[in-house]
PDB file of N, CA and C in Angstrom:
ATOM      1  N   UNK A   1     -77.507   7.657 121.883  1.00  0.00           N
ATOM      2  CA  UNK A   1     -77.532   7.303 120.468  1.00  0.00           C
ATOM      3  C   UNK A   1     -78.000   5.863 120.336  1.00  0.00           C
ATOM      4  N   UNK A   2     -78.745   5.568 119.209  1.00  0.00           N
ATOM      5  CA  UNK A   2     -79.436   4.489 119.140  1.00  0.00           C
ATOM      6  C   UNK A   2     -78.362   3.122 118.701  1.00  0.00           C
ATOM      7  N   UNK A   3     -78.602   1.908 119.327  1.00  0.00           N
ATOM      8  CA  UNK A   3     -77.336   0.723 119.115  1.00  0.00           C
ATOM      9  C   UNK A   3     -77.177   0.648 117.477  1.00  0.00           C
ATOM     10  N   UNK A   4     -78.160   0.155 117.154  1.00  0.00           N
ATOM     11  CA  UNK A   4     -77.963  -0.565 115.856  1.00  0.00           C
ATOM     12  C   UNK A   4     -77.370  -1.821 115.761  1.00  0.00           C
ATOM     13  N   UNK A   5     -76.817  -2.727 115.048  1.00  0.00           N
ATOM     14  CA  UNK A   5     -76.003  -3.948 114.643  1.00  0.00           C
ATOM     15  C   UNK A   5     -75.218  -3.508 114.221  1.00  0.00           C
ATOM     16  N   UNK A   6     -74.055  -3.391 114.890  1.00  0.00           N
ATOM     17  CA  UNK A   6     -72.693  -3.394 113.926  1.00  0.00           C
ATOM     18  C   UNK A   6     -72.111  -5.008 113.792  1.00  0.00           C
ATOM     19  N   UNK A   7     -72.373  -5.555 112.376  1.00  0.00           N
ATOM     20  CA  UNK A   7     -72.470  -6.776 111.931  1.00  0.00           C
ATOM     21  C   UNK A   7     -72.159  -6.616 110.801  1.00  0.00           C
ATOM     22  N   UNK A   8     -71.249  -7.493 109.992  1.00  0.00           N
ATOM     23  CA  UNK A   8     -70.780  -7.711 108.481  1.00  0.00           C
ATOM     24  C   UNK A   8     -70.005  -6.263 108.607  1.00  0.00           C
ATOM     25  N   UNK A   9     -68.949  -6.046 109.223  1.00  0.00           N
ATOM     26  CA  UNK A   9     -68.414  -4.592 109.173  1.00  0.00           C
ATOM     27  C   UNK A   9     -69.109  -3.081 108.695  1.00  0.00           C
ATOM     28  N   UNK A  10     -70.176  -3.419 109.567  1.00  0.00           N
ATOM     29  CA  UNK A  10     -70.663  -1.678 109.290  1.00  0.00           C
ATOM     30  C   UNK A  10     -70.569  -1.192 110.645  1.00  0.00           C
ATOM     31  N   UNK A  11     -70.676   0.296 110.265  1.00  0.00           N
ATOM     32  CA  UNK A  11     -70.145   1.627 110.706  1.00  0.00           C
ATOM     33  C   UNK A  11     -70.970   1.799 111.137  1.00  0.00           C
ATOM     34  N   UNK A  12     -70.578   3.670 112.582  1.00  0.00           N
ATOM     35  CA  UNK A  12     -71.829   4.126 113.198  1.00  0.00           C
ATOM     36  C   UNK A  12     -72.439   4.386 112.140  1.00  0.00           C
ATOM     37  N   UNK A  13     -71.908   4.934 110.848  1.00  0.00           N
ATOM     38  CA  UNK A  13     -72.400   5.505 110.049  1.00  0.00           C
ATOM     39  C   UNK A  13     -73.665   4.969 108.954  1.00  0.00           C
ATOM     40  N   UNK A  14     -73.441   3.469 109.235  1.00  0.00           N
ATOM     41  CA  UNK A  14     -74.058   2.268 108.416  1.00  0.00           C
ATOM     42  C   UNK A  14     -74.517   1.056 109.323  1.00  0.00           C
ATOM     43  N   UNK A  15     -75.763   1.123 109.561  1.00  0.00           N
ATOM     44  CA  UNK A  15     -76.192   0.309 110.572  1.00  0.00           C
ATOM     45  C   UNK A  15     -77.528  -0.304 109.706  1.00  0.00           C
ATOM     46  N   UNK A  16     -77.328  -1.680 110.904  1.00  0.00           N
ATOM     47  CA  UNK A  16     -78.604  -2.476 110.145  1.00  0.00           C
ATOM     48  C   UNK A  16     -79.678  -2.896 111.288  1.00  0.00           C
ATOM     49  N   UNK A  17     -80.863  -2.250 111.464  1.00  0.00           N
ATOM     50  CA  UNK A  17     -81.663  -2.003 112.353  1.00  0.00           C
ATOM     51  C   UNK A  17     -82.563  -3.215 112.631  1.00  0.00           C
ATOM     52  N   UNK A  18     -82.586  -3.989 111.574  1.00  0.00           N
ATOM     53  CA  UNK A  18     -83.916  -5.127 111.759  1.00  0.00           C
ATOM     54  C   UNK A  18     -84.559  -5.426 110.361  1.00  0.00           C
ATOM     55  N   UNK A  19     -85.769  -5.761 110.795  1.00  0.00           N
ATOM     56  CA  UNK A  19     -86.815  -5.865 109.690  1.00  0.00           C
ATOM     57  C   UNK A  19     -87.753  -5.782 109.869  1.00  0.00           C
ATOM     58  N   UNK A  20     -89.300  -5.533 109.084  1.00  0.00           N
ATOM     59  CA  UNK A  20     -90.009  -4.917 109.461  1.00  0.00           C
ATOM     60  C   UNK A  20     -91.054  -5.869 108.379  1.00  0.00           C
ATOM     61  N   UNK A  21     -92.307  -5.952 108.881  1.00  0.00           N
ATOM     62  CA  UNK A  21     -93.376  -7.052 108.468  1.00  0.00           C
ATOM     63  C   UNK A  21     -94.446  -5.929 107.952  1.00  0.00           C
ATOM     64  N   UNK A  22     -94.419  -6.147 106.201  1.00  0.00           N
ATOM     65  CA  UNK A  22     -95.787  -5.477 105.857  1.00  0.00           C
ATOM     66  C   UNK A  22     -97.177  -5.941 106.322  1.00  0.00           C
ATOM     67  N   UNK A  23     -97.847  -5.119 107.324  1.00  0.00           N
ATOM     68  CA  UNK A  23     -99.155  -5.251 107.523  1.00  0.00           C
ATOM     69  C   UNK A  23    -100.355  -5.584 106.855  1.00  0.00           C
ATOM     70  N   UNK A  24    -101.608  -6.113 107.015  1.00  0.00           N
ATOM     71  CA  UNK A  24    -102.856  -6.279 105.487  1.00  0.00           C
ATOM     72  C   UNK A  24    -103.038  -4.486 105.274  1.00  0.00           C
ATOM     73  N   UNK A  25    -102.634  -3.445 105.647  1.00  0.00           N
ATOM     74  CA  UNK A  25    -102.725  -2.696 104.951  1.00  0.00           C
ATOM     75  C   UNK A  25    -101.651  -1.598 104.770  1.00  0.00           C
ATOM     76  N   UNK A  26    -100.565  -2.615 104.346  1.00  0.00           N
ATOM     77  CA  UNK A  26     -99.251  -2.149 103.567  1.00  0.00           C
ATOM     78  C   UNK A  26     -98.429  -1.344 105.019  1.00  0.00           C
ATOM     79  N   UNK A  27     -99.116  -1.405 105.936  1.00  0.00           N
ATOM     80  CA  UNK A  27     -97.798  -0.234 106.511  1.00  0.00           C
ATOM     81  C   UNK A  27     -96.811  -1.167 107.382  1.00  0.00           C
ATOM     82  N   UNK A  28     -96.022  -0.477 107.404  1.00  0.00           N
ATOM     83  CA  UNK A  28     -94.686  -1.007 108.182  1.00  0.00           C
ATOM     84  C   UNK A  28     -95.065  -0.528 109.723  1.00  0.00           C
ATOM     85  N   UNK A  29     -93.635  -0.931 110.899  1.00  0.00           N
ATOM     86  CA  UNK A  29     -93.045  -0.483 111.782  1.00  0.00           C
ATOM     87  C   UNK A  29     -91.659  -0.241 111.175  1.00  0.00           C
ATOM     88  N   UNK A  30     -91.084   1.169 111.379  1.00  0.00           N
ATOM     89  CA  UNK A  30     -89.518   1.751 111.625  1.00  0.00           C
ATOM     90  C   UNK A  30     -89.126   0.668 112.690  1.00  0.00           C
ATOM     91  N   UNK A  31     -88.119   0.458 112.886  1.00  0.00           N
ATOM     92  CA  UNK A  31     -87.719  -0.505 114.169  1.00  0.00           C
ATOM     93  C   UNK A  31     -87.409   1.289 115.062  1.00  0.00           C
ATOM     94  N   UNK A  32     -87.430   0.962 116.232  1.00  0.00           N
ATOM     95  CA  UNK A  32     -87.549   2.614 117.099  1.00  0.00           C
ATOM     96  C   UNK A  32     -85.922   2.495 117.894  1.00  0.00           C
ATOM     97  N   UNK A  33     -84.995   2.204 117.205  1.00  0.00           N
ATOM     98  CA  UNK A  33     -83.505   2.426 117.236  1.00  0.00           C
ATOM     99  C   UNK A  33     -83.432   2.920 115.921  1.00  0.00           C
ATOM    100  N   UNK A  34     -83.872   2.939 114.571  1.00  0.00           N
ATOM    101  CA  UNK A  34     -83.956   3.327 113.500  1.00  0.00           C
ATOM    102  C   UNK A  34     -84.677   4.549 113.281  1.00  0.00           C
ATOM    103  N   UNK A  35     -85.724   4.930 114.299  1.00  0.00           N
ATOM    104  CA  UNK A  35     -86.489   6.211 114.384  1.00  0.00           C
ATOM    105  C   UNK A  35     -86.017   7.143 115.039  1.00  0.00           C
ATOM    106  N   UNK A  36     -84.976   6.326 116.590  1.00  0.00           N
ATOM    107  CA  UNK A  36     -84.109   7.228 117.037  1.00  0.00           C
ATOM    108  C   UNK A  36     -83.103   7.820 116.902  1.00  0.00           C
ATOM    109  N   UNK A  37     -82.437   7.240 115.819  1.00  0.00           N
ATOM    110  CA  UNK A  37     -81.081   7.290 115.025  1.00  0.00           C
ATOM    111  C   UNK A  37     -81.435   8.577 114.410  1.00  0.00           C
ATOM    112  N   UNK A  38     -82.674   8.164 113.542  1.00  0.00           N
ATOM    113  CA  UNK A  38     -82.832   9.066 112.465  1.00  0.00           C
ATOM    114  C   UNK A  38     -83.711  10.612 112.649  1.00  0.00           C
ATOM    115  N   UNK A  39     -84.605  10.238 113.880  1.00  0.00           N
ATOM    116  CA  UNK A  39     -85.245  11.333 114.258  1.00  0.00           C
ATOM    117  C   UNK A  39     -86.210  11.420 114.262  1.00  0.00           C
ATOM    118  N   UNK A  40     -86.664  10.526 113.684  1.00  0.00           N
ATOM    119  CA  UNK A  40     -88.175  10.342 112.469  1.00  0.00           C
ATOM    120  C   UNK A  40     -89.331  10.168 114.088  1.00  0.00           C
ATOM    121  N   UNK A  41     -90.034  11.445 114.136  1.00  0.00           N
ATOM    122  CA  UNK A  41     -91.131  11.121 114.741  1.00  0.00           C
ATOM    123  C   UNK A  41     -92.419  11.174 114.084  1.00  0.00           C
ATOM    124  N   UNK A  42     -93.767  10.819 114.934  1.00  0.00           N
ATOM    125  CA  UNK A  42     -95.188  10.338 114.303  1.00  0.00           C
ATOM    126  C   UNK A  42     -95.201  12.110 113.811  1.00  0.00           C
ATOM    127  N   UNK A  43     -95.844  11.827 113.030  1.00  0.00           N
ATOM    128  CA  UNK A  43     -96.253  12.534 111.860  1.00  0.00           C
ATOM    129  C   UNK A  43     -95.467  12.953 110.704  1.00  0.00           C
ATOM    130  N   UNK A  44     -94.047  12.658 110.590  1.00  0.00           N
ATOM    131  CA  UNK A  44     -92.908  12.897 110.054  1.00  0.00           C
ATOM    132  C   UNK A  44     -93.496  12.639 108.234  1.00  0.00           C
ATOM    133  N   UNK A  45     -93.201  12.861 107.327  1.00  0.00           N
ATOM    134  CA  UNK A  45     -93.584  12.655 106.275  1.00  0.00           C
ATOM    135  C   UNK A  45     -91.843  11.982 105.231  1.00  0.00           C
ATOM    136  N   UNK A  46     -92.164  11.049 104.987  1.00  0.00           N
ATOM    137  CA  UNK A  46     -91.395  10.032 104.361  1.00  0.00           C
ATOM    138  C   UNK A  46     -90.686  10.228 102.989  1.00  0.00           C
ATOM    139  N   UNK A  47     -90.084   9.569 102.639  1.00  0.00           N
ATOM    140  CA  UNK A  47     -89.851   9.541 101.064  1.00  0.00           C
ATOM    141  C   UNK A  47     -89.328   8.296 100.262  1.00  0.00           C
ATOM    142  N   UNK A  48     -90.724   7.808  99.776  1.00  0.00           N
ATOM    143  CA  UNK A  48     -90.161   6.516  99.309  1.00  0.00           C
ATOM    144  C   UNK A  48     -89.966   6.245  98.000  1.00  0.00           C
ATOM    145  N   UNK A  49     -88.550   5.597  97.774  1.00  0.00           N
ATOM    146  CA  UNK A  49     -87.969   5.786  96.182  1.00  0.00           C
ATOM    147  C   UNK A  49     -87.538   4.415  96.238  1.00  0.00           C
ATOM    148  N   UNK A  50     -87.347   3.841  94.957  1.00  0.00           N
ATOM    149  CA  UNK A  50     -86.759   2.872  94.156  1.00  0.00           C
ATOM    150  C   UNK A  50     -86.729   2.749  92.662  1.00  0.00           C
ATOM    151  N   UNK A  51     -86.010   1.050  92.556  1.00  0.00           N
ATOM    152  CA  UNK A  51     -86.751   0.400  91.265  1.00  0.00           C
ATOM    153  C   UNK A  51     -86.404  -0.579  91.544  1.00  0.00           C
ATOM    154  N   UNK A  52     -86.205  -1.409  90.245  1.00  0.00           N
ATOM    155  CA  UNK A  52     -86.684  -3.084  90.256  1.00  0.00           C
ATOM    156  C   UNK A  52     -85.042  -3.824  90.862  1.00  0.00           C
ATOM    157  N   UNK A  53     -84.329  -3.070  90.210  1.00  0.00           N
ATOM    158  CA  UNK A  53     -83.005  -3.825  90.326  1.00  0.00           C
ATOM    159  C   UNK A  53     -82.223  -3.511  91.310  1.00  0.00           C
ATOM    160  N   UNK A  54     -82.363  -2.661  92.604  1.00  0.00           N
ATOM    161  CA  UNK A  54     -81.885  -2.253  93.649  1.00  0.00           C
ATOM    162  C   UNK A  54     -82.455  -1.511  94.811  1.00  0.00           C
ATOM    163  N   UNK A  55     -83.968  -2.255  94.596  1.00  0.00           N
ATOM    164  CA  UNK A  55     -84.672  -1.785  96.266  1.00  0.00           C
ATOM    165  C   UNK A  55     -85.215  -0.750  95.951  1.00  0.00           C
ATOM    166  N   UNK A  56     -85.983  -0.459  97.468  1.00  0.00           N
ATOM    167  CA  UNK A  56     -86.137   0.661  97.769  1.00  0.00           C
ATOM    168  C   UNK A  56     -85.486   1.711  98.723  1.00  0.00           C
ATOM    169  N   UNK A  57     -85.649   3.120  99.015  1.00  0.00           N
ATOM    170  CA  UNK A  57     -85.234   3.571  99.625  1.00  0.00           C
ATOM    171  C   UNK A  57     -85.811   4.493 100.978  1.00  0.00           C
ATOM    172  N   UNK A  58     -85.900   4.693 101.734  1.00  0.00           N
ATOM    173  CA  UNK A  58     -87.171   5.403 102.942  1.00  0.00           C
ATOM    174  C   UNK A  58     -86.237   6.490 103.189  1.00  0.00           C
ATOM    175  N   UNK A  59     -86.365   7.715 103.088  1.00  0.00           N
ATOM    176  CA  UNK A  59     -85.309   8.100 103.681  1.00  0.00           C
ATOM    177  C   UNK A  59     -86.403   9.771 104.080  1.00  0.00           C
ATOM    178  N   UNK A  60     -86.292  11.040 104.778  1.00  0.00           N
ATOM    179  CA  UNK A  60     -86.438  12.209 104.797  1.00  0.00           C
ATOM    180  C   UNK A  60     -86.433  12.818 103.755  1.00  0.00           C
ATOM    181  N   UNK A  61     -87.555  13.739 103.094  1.00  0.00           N
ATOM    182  CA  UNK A  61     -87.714  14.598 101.483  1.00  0.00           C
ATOM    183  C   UNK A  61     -86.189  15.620 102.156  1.00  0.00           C
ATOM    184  N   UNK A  62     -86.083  16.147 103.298  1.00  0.00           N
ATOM    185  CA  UNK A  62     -84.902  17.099 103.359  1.00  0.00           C
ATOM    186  C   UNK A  62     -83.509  16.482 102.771  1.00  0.00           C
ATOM    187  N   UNK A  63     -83.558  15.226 102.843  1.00  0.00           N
ATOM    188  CA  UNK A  63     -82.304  14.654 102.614  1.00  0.00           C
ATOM    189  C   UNK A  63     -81.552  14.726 101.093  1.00  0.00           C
ATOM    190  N   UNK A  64     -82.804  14.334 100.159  1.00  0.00           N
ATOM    191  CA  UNK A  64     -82.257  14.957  98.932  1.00  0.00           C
ATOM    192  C   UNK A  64     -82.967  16.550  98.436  1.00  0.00           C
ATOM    193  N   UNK A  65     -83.406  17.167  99.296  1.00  0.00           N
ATOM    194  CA  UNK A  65     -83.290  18.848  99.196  1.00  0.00           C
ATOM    195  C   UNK A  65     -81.779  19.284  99.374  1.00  0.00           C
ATOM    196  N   UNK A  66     -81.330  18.542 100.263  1.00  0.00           N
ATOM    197  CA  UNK A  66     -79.918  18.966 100.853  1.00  0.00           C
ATOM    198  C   UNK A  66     -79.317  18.724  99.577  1.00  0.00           C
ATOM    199  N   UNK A  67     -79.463  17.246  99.232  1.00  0.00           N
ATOM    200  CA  UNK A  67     -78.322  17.245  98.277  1.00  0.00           C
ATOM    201  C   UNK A  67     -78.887  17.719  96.886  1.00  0.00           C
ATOM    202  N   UNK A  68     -79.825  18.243  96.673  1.00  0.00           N
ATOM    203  CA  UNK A  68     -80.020  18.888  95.590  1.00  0.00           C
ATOM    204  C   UNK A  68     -79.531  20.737  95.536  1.00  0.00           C
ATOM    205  N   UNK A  69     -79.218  21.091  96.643  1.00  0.00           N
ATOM    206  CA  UNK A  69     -78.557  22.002  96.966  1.00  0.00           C
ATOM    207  C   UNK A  69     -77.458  22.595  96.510  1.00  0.00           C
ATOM    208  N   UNK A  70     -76.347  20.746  97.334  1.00  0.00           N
ATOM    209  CA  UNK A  70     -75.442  20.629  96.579  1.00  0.00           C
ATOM    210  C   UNK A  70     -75.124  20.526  95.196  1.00  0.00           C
ATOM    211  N   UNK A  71     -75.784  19.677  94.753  1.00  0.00           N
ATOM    212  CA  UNK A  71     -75.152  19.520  93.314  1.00  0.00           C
ATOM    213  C   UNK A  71     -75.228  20.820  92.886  1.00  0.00           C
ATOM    214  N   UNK A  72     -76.412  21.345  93.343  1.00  0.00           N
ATOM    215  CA  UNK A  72     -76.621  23.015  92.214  1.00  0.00           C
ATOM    216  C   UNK A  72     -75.789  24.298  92.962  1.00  0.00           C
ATOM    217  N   UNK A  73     -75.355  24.380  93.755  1.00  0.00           N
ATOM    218  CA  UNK A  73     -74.202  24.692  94.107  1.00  0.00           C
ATOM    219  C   UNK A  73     -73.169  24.611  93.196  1.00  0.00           C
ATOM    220  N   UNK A  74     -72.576  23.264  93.396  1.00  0.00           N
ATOM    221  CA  UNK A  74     -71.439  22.809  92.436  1.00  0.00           C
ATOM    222  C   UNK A  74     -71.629  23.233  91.138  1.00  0.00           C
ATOM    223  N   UNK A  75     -72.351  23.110  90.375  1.00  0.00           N
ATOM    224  CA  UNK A  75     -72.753  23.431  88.660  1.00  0.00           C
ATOM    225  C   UNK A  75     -72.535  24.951  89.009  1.00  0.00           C
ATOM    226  N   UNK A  76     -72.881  25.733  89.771  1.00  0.00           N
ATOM    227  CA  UNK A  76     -72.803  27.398  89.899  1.00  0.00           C
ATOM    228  C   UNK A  76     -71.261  27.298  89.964  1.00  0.00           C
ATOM    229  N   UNK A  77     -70.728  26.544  90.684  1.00  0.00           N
ATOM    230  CA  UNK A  77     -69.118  27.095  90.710  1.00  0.00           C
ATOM    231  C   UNK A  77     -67.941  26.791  89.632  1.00  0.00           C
ATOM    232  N   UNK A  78     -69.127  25.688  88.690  1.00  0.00           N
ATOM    233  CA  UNK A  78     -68.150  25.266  87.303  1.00  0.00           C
ATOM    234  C   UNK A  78     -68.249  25.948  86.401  1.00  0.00           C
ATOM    235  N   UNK A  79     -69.464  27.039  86.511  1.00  0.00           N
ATOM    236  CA  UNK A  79     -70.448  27.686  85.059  1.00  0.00           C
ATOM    237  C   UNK A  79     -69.591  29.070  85.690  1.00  0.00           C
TER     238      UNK A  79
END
């Protein structure tokens, strides 16, 4: 399993991997304890979300499939 920083009290669950230098043509490096953590290999397809007042976010499109799952799940079991 990949180290990470456990620094400022975070968890396996919450790790802080590094930082990463936008290139002249916008792309990043994953730090590759952050790719191993997460799984993310080359060709993997991304999902990048934000706004102004709290970042952005990189995360797997499965990740909120999953939780779009859930929620609609839940609404089926209140209705």
């Amino acid at each position: 399993m990949a180290g990470g920083k456990h620094i400022l009290g975070m968890t396996k669950s919450r790790q802080i991997f590094g930082t990463a230098k936008v290139g002249d043509r916008g792309q990043i490096v994953i730090p590759k304890d952050a790719r191993d953590f997460y799984g993310i290999k080359p060709g993997d397809t991304l999902l990048i979300l934000g706004d102004k007042e709290n970042g952005m976010i990189v995360t797997k499109p499965e990740v909120l499939s999953d939780l779009a799952a859930k929620i609609l799940s839940q609404i089926g079991q209140e209705g």
